[in-house]
N, C-alpha and C. Protein backbone atom coordinates (compact mmCIF):
# COMPACT_ATOMS: atom_id res chain seq x y z
N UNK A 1 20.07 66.76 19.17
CA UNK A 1 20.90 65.62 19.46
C UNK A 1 20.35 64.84 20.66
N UNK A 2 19.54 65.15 21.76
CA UNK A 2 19.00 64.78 22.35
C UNK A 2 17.88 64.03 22.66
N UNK A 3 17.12 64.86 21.46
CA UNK A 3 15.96 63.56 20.73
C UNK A 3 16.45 62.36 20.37
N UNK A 4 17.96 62.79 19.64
CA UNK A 4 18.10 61.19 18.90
C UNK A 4 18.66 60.20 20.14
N UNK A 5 19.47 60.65 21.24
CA UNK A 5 20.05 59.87 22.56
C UNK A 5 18.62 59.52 22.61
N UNK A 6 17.19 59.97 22.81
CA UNK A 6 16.26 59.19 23.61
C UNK A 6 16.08 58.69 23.07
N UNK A 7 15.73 59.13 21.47
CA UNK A 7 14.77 57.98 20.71
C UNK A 7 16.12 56.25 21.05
N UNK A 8 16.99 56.65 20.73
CA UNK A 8 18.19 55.31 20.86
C UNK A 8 17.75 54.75 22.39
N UNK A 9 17.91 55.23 23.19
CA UNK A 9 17.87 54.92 24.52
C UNK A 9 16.82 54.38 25.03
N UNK A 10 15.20 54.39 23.98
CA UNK A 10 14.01 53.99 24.01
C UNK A 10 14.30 52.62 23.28
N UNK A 11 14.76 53.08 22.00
CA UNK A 11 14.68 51.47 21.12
C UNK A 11 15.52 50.42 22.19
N UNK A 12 16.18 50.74 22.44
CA UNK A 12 17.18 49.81 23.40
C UNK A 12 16.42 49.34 24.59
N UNK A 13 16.01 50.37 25.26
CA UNK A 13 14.88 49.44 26.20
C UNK A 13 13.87 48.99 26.15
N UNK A 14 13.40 49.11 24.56
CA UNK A 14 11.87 48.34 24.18
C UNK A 14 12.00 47.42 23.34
N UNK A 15 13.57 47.57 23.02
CA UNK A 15 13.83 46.05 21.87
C UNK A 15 13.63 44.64 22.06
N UNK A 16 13.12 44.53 23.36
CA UNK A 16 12.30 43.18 23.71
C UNK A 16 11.32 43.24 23.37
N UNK A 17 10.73 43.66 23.01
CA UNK A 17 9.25 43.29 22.69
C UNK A 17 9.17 43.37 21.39
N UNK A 18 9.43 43.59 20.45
CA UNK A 18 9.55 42.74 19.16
C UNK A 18 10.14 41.34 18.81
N UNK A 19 11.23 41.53 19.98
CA UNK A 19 11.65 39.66 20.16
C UNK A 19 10.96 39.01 20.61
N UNK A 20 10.03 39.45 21.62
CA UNK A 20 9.08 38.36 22.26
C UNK A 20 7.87 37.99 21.21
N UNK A 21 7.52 38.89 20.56
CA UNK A 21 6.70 38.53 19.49
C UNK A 21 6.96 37.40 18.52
N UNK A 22 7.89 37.52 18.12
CA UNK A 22 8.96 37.20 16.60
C UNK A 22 8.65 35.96 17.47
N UNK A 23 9.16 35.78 19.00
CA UNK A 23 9.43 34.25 19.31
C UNK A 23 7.73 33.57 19.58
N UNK A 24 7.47 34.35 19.94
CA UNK A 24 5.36 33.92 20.11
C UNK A 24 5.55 33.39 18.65
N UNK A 25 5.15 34.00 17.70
CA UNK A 25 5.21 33.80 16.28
C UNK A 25 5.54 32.34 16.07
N UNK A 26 6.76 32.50 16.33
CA UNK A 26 8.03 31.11 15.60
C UNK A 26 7.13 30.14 16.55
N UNK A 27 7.17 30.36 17.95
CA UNK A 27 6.81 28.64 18.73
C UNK A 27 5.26 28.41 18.41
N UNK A 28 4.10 29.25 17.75
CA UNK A 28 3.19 29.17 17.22
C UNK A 28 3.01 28.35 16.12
N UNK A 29 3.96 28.61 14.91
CA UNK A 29 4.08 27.88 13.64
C UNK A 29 4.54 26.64 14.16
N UNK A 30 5.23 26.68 14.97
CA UNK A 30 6.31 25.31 15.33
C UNK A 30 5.57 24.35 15.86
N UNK A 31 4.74 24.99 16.65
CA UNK A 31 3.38 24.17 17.33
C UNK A 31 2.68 23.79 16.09
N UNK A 32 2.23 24.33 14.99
CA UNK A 32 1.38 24.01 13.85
C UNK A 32 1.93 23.03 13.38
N UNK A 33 3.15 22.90 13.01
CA UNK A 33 4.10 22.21 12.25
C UNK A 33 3.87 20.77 13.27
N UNK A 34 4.38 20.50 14.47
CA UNK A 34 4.21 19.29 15.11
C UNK A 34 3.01 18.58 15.40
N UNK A 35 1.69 19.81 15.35
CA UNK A 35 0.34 18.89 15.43
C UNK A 35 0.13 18.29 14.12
N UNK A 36 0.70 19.18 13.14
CA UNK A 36 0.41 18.37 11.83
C UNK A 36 1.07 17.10 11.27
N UNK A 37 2.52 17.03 12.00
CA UNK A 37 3.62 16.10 11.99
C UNK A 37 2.81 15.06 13.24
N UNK A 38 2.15 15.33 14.24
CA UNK A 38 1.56 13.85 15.05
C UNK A 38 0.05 13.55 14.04
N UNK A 39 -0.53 13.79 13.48
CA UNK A 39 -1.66 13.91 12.58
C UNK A 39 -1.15 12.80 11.48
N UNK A 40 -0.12 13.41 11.22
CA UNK A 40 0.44 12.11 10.12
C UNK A 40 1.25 11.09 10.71
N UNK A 41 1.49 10.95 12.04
CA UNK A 41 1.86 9.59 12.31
C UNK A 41 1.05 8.85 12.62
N UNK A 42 -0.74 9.59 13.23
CA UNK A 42 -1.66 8.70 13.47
C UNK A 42 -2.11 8.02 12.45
N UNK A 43 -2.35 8.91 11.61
CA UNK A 43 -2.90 8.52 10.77
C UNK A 43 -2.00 7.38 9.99
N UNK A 44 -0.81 7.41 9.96
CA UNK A 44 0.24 6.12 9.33
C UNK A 44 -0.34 4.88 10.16
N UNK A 45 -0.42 5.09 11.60
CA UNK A 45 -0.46 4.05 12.50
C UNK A 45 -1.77 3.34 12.36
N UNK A 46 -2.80 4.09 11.31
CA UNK A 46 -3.96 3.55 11.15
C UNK A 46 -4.25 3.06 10.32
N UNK A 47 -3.31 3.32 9.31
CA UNK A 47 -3.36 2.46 7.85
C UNK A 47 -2.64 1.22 8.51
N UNK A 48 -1.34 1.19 9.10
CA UNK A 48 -0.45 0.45 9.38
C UNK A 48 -1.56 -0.64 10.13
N UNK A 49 -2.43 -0.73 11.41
CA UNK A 49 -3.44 -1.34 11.37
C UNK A 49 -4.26 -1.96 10.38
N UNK A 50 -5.12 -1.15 9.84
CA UNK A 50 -5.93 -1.63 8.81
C UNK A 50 -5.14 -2.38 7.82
N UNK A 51 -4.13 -2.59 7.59
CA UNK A 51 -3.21 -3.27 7.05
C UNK A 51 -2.68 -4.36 7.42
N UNK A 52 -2.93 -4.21 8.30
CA UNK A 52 -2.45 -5.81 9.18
C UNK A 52 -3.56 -6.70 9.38
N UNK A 53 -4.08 -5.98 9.61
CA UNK A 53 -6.23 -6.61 9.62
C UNK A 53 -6.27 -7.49 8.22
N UNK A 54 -5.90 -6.83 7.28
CA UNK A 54 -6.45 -7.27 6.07
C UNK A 54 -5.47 -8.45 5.44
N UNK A 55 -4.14 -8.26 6.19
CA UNK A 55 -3.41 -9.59 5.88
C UNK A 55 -3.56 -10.24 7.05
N UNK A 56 -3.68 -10.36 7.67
CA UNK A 56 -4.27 -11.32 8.87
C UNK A 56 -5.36 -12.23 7.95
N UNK A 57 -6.70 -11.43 7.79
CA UNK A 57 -7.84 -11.83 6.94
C UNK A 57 -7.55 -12.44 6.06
N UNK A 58 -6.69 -12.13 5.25
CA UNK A 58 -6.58 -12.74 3.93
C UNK A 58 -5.97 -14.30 4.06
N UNK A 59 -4.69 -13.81 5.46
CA UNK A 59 -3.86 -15.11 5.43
C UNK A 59 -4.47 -16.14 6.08
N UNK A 60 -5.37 -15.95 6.54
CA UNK A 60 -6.40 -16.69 7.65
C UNK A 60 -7.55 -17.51 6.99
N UNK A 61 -8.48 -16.46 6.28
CA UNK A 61 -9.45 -16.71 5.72
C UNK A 61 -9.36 -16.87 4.48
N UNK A 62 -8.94 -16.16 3.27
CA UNK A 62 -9.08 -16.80 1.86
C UNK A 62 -7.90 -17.56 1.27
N UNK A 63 -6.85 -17.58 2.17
CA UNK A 63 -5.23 -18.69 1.35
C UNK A 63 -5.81 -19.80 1.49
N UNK A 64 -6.45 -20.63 2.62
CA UNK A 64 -6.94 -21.77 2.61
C UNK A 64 -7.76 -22.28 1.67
N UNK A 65 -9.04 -21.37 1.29
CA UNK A 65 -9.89 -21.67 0.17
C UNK A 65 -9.32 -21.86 -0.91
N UNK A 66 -8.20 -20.46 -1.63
CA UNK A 66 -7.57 -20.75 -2.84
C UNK A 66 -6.93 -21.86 -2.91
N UNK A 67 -6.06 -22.54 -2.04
CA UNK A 67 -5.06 -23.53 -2.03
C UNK A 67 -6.70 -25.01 -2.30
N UNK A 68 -7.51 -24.86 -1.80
CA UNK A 68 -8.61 -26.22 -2.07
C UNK A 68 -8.79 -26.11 -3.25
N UNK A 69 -9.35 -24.52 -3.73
CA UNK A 69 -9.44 -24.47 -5.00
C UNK A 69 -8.35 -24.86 -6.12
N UNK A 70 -7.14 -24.58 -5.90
CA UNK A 70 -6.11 -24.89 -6.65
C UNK A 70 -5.91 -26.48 -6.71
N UNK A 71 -5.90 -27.13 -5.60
CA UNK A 71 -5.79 -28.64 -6.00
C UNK A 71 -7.18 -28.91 -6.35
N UNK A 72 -8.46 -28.53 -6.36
CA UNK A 72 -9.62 -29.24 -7.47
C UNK A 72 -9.24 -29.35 -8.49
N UNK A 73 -8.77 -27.38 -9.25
CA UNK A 73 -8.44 -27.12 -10.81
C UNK A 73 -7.26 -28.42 -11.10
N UNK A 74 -6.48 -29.08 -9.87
CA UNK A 74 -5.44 -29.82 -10.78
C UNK A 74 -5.87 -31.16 -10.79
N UNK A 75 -7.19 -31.24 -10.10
CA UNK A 75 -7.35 -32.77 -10.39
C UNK A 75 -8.23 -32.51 -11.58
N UNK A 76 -8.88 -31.71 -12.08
CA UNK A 76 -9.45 -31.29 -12.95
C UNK A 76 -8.73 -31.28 -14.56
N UNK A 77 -7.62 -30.85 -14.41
CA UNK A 77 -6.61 -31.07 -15.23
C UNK A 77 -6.32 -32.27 -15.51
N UNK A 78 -6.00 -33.16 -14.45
CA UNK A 78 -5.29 -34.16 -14.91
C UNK A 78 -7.04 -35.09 -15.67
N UNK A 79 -8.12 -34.80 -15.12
CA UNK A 79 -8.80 -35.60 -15.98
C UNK A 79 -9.24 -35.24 -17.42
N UNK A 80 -8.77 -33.55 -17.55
CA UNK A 80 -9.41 -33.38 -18.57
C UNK A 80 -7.56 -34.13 -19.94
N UNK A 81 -6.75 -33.69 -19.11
CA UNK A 81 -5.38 -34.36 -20.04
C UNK A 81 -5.97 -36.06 -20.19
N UNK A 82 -6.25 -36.84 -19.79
CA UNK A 82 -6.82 -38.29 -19.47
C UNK A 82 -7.50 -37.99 -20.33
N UNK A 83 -8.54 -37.38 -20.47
CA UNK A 83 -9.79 -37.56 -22.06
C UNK A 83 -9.10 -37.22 -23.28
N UNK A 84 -8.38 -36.47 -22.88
CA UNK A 84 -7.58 -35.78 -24.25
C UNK A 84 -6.87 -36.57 -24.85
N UNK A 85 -5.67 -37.08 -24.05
CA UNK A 85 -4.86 -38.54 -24.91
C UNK A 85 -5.53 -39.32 -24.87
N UNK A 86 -6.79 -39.50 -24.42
CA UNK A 86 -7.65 -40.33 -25.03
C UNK A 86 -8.33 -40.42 -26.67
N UNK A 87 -8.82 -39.38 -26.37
CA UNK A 87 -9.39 -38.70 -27.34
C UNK A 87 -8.01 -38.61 -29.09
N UNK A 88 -6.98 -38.19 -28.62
CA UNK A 88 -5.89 -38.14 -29.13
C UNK A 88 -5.29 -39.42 -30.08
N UNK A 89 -5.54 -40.74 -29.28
CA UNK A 89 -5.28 -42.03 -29.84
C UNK A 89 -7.13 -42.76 -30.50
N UNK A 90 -7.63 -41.95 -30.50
CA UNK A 90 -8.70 -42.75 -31.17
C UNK A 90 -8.42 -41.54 -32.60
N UNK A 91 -8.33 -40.40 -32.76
CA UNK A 91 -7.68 -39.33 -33.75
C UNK A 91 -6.77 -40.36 -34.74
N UNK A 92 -5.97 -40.49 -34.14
CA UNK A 92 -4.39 -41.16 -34.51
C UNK A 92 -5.14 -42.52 -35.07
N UNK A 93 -5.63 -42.83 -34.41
CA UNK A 93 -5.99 -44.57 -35.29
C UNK A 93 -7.18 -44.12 -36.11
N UNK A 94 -7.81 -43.19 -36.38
CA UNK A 94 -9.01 -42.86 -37.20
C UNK A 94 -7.80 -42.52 -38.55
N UNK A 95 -6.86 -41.49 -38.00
CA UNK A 95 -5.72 -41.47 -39.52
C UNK A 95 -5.11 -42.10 -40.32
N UNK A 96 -4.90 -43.31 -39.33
CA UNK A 96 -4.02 -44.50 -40.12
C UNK A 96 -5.10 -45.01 -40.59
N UNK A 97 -6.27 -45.60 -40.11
CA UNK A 97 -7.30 -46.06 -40.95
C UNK A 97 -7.68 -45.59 -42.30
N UNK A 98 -7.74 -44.11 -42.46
CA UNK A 98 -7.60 -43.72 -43.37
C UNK A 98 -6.56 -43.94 -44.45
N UNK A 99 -5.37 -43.67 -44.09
CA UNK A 99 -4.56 -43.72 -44.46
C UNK A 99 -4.03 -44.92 -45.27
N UNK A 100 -4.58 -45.95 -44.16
CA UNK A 100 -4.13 -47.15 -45.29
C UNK A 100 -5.43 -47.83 -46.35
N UNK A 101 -6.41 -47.30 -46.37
CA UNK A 101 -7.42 -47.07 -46.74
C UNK A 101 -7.52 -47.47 -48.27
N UNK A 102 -7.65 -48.40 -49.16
CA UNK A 102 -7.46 -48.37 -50.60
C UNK A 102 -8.87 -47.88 -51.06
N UNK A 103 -9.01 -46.98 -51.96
CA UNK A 103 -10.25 -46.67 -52.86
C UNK A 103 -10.06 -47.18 -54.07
C-alpha cells in the first residue's frame, strides 16, 4: 500500500511536466499555423499589388488606344454603309430596268 501512496504522490508532483510539454507542443503548431496564416496574407498583398499595376496599365495605357481605335472602326463603318446604299440604289435601278424591260 505504500508503493501505491508513492507511486500517487510521485505522479502528483511530476504531473507538470507532461503539461509543459502538451503546452510546448500546442504553442509550436500554433506558431506553424500563424507563419503560415502571415505567408498567405503576403502573398494576397502581392497579388493585390500586381493587380493594381495591371489596372493602372491597362487604364492608362491601352483604354486610350482602344477608344482611337473604336472611333476609326466607326468612321469606317459609316463609309463602308455610304458605298453600300450606294451600291444598293444602282441594284434597285438595275431591277426596275429590267423589269420594265420588253423582249
Amino acid at each position: 500500500m505504500q508503493d501505491l501512496a508513492n507511486a500517487f504522490s510521485w505522479l502528483f508532483a511530476n504531473i507538470h511536466v507532461p503539461g509543459w510539454i502538451a503546452l510546448v507542443i500546442l504553442a509550436w503548431k500554433a506558431s506553424a499555423r500563424f507563419e503560415k496564416f502571415t505567408s498567405g496574407v503576403s502573398t494576397a498583398e502581392k497579388s493585390a499589388k500586381a493587380s493594381e499595376e495591371i489596372i493602372n496599365k491597362v487604364a492608362n495605357n491601352h483604354l486610350p488606344h482602344i477608344e482611337q481605335a473604336v472611333n476609326d472602326l466607326s468612321g469606317h463603318v459609316q463609309e463602308l454603309k455610304t458605298e453600300l446604299v450606294s451600291e444598293l440604289k444602282g441594284v434597285r435601278s438595275d431591277l426596275l430596268q429590267y423589269a420594265l424591260r420588253k423582249d
